[in-house]
PDB file of N, CA and C in Angstrom:
ATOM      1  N   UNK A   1       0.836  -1.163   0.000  1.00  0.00           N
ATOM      2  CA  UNK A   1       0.000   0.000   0.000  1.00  0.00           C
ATOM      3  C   UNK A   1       0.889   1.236   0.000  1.00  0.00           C
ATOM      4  N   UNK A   2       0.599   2.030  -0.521  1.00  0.00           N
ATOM      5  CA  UNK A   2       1.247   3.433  -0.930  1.00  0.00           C
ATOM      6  C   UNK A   2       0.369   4.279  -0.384  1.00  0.00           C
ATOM      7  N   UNK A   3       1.125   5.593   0.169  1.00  0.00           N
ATOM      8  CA  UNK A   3       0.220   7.467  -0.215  1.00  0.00           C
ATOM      9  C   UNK A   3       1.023   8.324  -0.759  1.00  0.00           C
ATOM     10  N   UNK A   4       0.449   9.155  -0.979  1.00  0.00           N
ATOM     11  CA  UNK A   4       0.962  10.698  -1.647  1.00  0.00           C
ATOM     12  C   UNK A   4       0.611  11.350  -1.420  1.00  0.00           C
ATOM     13  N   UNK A   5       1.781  12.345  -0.853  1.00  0.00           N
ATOM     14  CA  UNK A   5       2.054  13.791  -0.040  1.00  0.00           C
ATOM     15  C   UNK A   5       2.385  14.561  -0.892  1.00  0.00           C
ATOM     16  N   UNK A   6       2.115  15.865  -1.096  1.00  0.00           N
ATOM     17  CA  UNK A   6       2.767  17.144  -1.453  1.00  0.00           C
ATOM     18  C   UNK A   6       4.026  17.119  -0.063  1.00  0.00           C
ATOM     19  N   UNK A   7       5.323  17.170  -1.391  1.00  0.00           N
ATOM     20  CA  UNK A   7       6.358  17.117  -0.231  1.00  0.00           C
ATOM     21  C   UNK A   7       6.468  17.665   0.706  1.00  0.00           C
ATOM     22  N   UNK A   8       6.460  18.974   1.149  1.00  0.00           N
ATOM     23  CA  UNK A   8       6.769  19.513   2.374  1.00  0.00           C
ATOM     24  C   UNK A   8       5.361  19.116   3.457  1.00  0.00           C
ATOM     25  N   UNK A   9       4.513  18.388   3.059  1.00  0.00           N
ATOM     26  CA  UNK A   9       3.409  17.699   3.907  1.00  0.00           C
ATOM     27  C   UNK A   9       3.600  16.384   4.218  1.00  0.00           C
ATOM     28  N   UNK A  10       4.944  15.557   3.616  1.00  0.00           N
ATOM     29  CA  UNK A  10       4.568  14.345   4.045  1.00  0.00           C
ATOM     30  C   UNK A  10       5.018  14.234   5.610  1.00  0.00           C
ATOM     31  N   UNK A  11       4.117  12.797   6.300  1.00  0.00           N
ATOM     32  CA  UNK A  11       4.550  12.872   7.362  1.00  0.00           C
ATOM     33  C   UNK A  11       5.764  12.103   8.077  1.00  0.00           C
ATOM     34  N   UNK A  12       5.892  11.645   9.440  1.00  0.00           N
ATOM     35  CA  UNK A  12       7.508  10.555   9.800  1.00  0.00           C
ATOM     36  C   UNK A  12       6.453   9.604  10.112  1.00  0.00           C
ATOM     37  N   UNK A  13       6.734   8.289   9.630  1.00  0.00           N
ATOM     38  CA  UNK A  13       6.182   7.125   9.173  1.00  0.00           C
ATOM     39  C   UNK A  13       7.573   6.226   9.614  1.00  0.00           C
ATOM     40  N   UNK A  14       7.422   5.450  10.422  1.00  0.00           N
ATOM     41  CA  UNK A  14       8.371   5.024  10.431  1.00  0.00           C
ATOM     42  C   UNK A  14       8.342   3.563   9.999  1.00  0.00           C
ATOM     43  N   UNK A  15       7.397   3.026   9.730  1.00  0.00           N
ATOM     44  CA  UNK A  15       7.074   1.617   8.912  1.00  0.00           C
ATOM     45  C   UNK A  15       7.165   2.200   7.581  1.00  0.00           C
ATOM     46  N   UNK A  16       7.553   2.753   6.886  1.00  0.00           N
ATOM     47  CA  UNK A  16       7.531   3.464   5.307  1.00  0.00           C
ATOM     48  C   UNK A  16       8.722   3.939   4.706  1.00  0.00           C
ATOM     49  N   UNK A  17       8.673   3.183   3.146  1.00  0.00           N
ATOM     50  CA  UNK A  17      10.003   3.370   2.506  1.00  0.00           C
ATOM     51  C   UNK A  17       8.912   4.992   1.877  1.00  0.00           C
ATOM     52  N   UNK A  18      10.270   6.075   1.912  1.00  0.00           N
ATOM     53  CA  UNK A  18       9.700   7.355   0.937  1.00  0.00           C
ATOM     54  C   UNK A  18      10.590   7.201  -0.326  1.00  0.00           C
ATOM     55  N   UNK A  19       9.941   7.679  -1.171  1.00  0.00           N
ATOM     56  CA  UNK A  19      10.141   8.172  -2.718  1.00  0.00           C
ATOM     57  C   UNK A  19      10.024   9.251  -3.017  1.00  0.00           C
ATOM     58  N   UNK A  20      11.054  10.256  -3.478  1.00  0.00           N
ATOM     59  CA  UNK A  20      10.825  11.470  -3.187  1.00  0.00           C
ATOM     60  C   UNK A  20      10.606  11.601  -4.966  1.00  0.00           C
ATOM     61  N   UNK A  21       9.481  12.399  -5.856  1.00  0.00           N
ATOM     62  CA  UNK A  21       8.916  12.229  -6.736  1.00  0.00           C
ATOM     63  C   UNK A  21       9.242  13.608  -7.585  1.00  0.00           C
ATOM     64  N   UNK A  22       9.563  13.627  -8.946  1.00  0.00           N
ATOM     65  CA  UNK A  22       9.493  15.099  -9.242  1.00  0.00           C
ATOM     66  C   UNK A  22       8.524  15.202 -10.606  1.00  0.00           C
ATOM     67  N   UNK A  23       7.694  15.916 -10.617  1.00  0.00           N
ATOM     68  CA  UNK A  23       6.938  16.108 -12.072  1.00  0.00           C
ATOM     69  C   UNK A  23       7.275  16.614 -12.915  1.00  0.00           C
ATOM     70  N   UNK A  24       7.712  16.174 -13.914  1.00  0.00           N
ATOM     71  CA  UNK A  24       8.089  16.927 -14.958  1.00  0.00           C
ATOM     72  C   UNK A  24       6.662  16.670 -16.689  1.00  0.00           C
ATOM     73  N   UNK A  25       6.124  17.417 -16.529  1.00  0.00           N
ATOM     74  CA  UNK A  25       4.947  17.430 -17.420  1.00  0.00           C
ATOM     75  C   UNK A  25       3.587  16.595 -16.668  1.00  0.00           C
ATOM     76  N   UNK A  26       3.575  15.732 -17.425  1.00  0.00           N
ATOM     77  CA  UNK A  26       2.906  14.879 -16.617  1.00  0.00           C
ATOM     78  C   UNK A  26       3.365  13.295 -16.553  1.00  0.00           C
ATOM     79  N   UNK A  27       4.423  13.454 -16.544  1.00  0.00           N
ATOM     80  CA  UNK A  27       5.166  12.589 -16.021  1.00  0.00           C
ATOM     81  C   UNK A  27       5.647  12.690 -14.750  1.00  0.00           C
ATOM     82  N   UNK A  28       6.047  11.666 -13.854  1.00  0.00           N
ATOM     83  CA  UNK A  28       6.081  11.242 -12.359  1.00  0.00           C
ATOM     84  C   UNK A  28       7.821  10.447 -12.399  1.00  0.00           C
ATOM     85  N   UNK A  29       8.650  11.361 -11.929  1.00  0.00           N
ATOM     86  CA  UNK A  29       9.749  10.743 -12.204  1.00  0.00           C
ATOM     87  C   UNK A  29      10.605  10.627 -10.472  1.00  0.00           C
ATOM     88  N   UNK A  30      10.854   9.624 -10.073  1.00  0.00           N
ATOM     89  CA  UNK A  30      11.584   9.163  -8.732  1.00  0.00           C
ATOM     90  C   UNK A  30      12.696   9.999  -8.325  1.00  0.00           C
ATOM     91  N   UNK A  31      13.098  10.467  -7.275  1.00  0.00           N
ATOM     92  CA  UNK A  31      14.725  11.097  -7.856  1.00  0.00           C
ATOM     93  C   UNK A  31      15.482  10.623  -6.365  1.00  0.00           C
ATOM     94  N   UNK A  32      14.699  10.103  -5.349  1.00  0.00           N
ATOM     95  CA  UNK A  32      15.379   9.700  -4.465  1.00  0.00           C
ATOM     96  C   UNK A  32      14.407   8.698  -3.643  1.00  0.00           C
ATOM     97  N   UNK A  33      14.739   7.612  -2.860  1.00  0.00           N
ATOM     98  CA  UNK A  33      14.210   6.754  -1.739  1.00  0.00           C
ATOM     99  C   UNK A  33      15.071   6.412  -0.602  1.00  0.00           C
ATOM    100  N   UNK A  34      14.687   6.653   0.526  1.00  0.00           N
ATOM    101  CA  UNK A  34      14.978   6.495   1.604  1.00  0.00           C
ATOM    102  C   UNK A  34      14.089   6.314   3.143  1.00  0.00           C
ATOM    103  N   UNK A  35      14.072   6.397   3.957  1.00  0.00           N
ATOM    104  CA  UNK A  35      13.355   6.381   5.385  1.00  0.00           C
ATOM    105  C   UNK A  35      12.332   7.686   5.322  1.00  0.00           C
ATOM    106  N   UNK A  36      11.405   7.399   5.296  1.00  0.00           N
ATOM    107  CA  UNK A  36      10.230   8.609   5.861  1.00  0.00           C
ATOM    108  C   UNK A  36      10.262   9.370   6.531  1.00  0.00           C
ATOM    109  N   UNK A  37       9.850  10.844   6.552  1.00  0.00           N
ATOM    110  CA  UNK A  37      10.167  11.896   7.529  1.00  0.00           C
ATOM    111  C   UNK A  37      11.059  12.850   6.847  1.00  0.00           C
ATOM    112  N   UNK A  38      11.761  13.463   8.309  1.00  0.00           N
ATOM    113  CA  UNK A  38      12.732  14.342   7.679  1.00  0.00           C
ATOM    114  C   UNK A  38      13.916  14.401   6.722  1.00  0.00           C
ATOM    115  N   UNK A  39      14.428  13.374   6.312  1.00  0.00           N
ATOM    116  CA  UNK A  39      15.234  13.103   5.221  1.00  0.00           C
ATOM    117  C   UNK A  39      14.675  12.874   4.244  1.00  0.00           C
ATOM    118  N   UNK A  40      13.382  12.323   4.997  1.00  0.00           N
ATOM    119  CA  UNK A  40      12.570  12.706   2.732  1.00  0.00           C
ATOM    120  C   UNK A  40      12.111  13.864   2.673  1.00  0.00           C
ATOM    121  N   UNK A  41      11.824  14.766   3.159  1.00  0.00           N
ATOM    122  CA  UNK A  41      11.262  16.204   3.231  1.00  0.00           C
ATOM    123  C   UNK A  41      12.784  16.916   3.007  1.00  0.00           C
ATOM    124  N   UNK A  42      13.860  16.866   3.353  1.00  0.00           N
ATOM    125  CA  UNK A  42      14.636  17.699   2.739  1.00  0.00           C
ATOM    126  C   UNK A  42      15.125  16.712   1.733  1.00  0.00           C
ATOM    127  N   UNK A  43      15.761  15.901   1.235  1.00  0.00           N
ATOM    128  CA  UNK A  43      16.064  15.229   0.142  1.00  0.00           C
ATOM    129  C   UNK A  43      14.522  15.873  -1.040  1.00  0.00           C
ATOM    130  N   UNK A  44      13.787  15.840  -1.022  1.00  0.00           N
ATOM    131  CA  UNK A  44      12.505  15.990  -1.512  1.00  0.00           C
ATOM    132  C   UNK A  44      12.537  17.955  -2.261  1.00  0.00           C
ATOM    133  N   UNK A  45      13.030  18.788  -1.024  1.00  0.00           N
ATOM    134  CA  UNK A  45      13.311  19.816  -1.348  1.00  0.00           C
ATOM    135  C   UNK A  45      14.802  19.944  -2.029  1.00  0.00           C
ATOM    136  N   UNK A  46      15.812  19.266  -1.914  1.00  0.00           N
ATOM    137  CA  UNK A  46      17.019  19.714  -2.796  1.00  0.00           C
ATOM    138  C   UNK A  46      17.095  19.352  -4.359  1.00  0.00           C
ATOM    139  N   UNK A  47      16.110  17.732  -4.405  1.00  0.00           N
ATOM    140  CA  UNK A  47      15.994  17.814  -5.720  1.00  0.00           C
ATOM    141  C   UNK A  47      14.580  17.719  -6.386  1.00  0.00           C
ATOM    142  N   UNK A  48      14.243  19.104  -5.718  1.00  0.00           N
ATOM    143  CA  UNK A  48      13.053  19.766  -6.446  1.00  0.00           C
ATOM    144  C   UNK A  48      11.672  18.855  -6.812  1.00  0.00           C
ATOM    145  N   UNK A  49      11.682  17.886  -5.706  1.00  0.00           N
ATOM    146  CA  UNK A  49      10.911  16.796  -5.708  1.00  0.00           C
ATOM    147  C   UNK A  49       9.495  17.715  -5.239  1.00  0.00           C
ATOM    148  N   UNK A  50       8.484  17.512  -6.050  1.00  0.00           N
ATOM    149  CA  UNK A  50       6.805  18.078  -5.664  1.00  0.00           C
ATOM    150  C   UNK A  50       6.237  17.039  -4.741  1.00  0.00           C
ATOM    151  N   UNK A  51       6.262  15.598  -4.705  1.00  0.00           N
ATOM    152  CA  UNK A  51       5.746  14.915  -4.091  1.00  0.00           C
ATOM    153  C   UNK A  51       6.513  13.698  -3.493  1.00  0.00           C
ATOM    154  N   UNK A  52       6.213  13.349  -2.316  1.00  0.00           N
ATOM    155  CA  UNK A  52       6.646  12.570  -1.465  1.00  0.00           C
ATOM    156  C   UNK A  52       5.529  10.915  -1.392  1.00  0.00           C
ATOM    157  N   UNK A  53       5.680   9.540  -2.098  1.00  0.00           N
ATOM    158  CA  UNK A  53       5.039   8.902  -2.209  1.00  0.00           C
ATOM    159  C   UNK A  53       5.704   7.782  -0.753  1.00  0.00           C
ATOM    160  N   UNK A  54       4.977   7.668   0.182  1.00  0.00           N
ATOM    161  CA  UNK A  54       5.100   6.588   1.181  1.00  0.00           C
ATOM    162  C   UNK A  54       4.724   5.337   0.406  1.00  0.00           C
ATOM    163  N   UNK A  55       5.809   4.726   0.654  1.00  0.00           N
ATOM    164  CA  UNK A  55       4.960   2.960   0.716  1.00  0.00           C
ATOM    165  C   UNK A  55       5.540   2.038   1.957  1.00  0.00           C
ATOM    166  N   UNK A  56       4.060   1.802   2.503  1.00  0.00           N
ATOM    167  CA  UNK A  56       3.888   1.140   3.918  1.00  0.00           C
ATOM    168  C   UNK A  56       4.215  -0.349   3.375  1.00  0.00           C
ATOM    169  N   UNK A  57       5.446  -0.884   4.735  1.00  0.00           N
ATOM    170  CA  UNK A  57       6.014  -1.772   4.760  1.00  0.00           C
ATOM    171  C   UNK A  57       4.856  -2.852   5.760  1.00  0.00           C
ATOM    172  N   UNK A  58       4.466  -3.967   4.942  1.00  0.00           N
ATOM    173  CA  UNK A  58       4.065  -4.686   5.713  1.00  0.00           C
ATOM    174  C   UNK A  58       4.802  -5.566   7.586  1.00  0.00           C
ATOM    175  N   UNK A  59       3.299  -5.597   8.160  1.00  0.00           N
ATOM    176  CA  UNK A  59       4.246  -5.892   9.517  1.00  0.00           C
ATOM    177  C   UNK A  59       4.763  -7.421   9.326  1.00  0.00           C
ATOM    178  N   UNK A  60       4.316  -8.520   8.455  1.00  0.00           N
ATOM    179  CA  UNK A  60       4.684  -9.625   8.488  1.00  0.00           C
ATOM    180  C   UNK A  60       5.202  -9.457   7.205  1.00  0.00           C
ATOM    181  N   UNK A  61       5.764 -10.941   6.679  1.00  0.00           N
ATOM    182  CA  UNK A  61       5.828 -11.350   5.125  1.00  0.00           C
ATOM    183  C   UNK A  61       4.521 -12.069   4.684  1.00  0.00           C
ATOM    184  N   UNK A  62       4.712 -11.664   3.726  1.00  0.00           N
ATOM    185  CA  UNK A  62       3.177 -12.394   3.046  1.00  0.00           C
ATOM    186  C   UNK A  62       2.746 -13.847   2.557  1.00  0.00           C
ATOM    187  N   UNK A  63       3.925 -14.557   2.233  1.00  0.00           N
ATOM    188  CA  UNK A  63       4.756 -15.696   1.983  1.00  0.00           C
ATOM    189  C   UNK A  63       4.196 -15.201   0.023  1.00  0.00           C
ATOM    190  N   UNK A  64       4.526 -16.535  -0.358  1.00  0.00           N
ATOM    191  CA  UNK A  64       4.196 -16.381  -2.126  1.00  0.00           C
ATOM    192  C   UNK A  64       3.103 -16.678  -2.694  1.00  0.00           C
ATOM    193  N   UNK A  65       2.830 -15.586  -3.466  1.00  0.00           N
ATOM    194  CA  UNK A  65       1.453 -15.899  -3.875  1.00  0.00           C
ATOM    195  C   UNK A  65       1.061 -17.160  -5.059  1.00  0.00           C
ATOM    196  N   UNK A  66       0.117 -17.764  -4.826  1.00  0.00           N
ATOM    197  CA  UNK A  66      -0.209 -18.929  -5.406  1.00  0.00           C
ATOM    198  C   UNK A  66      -1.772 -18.643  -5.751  1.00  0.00           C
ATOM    199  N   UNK A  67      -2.406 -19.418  -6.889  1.00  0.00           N
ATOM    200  CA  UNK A  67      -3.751 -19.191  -7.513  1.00  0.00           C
ATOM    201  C   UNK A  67      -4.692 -19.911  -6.490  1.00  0.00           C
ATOM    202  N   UNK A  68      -5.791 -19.684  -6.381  1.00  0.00           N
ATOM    203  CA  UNK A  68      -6.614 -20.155  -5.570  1.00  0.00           C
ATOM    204  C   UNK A  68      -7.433 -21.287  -5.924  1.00  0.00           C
TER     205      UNK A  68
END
């Protein structure tokens, strides 16, 4: 599961990989990932990243998915 923040709104998540996101047209281009919070909020501002996408780390493993 994922969200999306306008960067200087995202929040410290500490179960959450961040992606710090930059738009260029309408394209959605990555420019950094790291730990949630304040290192994605300034990483996010140096490279001109508009949006900050969380993705929540599950608390278990899921094991492998198989057809039902």
């Amino acid at each position: 599961m994922y969200s999306v923040y306008a960067a200087e709104e995202a929040p410290d998540y500490p179960a959450a990989i961040a992606i710090a996101v930059r738009m260029e047209g309408t394209r959605r281009i990555p420019v950094w990932t790291g730990p949630a919070g304040a290192k994605a909020r300034s990483a996010a501002m140096a490279t001109g990243a508009q949006e900050i996408h969380l993705r929540i780390l599950p608390d278990a493993e899921s094991g492998t998915l198989a057809p039902m």
